[in-house]
Protein backbone atom coordinates (compact mmCIF):
# COMPACT_ATOMS: atom_id res chain seq x y z
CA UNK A 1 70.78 78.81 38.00
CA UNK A 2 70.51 75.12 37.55
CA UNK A 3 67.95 72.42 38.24
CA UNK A 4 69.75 69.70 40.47
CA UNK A 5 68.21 66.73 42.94
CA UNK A 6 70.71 65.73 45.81
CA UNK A 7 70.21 61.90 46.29
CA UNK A 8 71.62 61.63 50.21
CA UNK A 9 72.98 58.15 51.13
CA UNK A 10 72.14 56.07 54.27
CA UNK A 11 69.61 58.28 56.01
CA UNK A 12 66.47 57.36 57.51
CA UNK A 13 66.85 54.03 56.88
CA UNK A 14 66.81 51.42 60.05
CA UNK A 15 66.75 54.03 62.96
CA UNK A 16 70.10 55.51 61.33
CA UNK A 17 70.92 58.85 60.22
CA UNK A 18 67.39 60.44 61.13
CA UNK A 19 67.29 63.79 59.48
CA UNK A 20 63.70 65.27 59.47
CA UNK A 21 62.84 66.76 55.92
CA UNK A 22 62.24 69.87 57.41
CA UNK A 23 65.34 70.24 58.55
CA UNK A 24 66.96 69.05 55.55
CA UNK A 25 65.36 71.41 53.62
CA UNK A 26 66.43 74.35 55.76
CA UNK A 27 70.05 73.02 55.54
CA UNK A 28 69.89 73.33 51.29
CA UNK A 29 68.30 76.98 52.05
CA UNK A 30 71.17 77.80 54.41
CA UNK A 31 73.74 77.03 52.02
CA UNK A 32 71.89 79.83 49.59
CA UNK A 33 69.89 77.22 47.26
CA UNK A 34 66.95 78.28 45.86
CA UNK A 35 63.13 76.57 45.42
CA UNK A 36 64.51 73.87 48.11
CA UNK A 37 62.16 70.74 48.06
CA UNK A 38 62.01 67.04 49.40
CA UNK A 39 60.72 63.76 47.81
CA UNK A 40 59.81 61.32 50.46
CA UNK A 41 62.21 60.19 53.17
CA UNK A 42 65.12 58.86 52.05
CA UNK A 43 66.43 61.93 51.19
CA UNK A 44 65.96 63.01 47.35
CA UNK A 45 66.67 67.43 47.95
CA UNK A 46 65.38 69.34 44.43
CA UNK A 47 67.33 72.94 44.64
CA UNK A 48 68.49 75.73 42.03
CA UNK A 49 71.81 76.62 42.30
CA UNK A 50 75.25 77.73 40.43
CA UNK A 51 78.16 75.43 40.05
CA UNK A 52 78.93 72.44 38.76
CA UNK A 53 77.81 68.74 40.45
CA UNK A 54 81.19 68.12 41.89
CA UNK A 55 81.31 71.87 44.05
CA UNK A 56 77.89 71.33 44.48
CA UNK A 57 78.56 67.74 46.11
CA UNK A 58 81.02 68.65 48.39
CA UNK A 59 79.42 71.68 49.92
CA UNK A 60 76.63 69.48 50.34
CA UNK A 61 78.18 67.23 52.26
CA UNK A 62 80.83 69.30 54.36
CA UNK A 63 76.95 70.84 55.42
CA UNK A 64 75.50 68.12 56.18
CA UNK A 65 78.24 66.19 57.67
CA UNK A 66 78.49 69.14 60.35
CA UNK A 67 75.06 70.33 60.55
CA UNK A 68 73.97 66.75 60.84
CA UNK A 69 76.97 64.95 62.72
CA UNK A 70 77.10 61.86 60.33
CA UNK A 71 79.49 61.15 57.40
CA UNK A 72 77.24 62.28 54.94
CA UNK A 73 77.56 61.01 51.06
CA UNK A 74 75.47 62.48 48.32
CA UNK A 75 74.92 61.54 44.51
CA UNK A 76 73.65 65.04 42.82
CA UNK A 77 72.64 65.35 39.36
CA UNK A 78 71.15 68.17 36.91
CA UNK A 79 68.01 68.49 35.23
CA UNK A 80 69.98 67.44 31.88
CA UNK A 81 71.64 64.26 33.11
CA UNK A 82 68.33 62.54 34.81
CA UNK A 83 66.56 63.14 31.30
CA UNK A 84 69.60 61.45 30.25
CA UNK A 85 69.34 58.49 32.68
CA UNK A 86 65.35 58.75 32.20
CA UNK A 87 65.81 58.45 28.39
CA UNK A 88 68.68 55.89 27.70
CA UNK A 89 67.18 53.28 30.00
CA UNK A 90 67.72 50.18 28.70
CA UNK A 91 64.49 49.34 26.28
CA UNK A 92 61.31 47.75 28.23
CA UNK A 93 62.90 49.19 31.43
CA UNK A 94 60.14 49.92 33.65
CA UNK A 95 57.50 48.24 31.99
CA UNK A 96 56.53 45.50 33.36
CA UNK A 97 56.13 46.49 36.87
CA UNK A 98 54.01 43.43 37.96
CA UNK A 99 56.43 41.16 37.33
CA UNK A 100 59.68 42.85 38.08
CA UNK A 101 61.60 45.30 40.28
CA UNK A 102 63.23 48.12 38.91
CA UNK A 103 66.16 49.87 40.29
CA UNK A 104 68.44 52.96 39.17
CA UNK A 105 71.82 52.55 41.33
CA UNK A 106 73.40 55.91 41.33
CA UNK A 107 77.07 55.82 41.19
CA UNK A 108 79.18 58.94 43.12
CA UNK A 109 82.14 59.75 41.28
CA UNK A 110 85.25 58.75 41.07
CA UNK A 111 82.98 55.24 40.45
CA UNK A 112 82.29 54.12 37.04
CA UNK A 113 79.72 52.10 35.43
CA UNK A 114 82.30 49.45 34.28
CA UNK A 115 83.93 49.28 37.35
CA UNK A 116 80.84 48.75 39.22
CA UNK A 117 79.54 46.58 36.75
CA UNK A 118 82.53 44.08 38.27
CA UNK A 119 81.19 44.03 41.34
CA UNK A 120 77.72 43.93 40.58
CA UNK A 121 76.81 40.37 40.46
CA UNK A 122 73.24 38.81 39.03
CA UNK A 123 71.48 35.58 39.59
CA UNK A 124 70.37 34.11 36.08
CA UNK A 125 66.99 34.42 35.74
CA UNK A 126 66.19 36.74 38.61
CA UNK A 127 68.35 39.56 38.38
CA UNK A 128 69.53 41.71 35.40
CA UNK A 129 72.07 44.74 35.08
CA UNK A 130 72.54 47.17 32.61
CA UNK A 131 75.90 50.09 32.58
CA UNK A 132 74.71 53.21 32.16
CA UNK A 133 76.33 56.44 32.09
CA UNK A 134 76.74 57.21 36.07
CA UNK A 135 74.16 54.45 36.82
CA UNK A 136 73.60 50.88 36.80
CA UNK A 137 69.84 49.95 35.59
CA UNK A 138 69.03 46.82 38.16
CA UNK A 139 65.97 44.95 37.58
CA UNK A 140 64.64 41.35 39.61
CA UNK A 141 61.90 38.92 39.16
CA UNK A 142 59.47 39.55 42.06
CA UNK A 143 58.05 36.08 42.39
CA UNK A 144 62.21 35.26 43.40
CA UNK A 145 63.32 38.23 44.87
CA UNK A 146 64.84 36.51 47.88
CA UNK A 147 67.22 35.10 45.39
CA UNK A 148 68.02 38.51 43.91
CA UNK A 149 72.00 39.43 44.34
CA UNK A 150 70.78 43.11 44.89
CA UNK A 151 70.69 42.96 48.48
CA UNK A 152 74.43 41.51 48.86
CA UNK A 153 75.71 45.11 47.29
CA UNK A 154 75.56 46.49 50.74
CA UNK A 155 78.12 44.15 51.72
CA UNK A 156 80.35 45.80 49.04
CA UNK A 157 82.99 48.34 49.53
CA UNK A 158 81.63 49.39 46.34
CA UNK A 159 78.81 50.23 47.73
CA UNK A 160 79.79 53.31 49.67
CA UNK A 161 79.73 55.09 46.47
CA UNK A 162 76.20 54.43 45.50
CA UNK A 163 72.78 55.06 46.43
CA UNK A 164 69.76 53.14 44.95
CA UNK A 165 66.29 54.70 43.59
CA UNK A 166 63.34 52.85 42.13
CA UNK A 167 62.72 53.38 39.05
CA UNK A 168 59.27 55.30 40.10
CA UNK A 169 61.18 57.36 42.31
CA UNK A 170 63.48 57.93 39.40
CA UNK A 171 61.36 59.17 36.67
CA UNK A 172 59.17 61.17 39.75
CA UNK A 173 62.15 63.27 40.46
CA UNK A 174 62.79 64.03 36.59
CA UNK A 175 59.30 65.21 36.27
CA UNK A 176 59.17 67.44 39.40
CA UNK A 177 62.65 68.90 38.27
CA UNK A 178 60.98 69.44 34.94
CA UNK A 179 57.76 71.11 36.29
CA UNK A 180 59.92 73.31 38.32
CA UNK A 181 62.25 74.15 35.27
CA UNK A 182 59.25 75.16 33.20
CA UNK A 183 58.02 77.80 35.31
């Protein structure tokens, strides 16, 4: 079996989608996953399973969509490829976090990297994007982050295939896959 975090879309967020971890967790279980665990509330799901990431997705979602009775879309990702995303950040990413935001947007397939990278617009001087391979690295100046371009991806058709993790959030998951791996 296979290390794996399921990175759910558009839960928990504004009174929408309200899925208590609980029962999240029970749903992964169902479905025959083993050592089932949530990250925080916006829906990051750590499992074992067999299969590769696109099976994986969709039986995800097909369960969730019914258990849950909302269109659900999910980003998942093995151990392998978040050490990839982890490592091959673009260099200083992350280390600075005083002085900016950092953000790792997820892309569900079909969606590329260069073809969200066309949509993706930055403000000189507050924003900055970098392609990655199934991400975008996103990082903003806090001291203007009302002028960030960040928040106007939501707007974006684009958008429905993505899903947005901080950076801390990002490299959290890859070490609690990587704890779990080792044992």
């Amino acid at each position: 079996m296979n290390q794996y975090v399921a990175l759910l879309r558009g839960i928990n967020v504004g009174g929408k989608n309200l899925i208590k971890m609980t029962a999240l967790k029970a749903s992964f279980e169902e479905l025959g996953f083993e050592d089932v665990r949530t990250y925080i509330q916006s829906g990051n799901v750590l499992f074992r399973a067999t299969g590769s990431s696109a099976k994986l997705t969709k039986e995800i979602e097909g369960a969730l969509s019914k258990t849950f009775n909302y269109e659900s879309r999910v980003v998942v990702r093995s151990l392998k490829q978040m050490k990839d995303i982890v490592a091959h950040a673009p260099t200083g990413f992350g280390s600075d976090p005083a002085t900016y935001r950092y953000d790792v947007i997820f892309l569900k397939e079909p969606l590329t990297a260069a073809k969200a990278m066309k949509s993706v617009r930055t403000k000189e001087g507050v924003d900055q994007a970098w392609a990655g391979k199934g991400v975008l690295y996103f990082s903003r100046l806090i001291s203007k982050a009302t002028e960030s371009y960040l928040a106007r991806i939501i707007t974006m058709p684009v958008y429905q295939n993505m899903t947005i993790r901080n950076w801390n959030t990002t490299t959290k998951l890859l070490n609690m896959m990587q704890a779990t791996a080792e044992r």
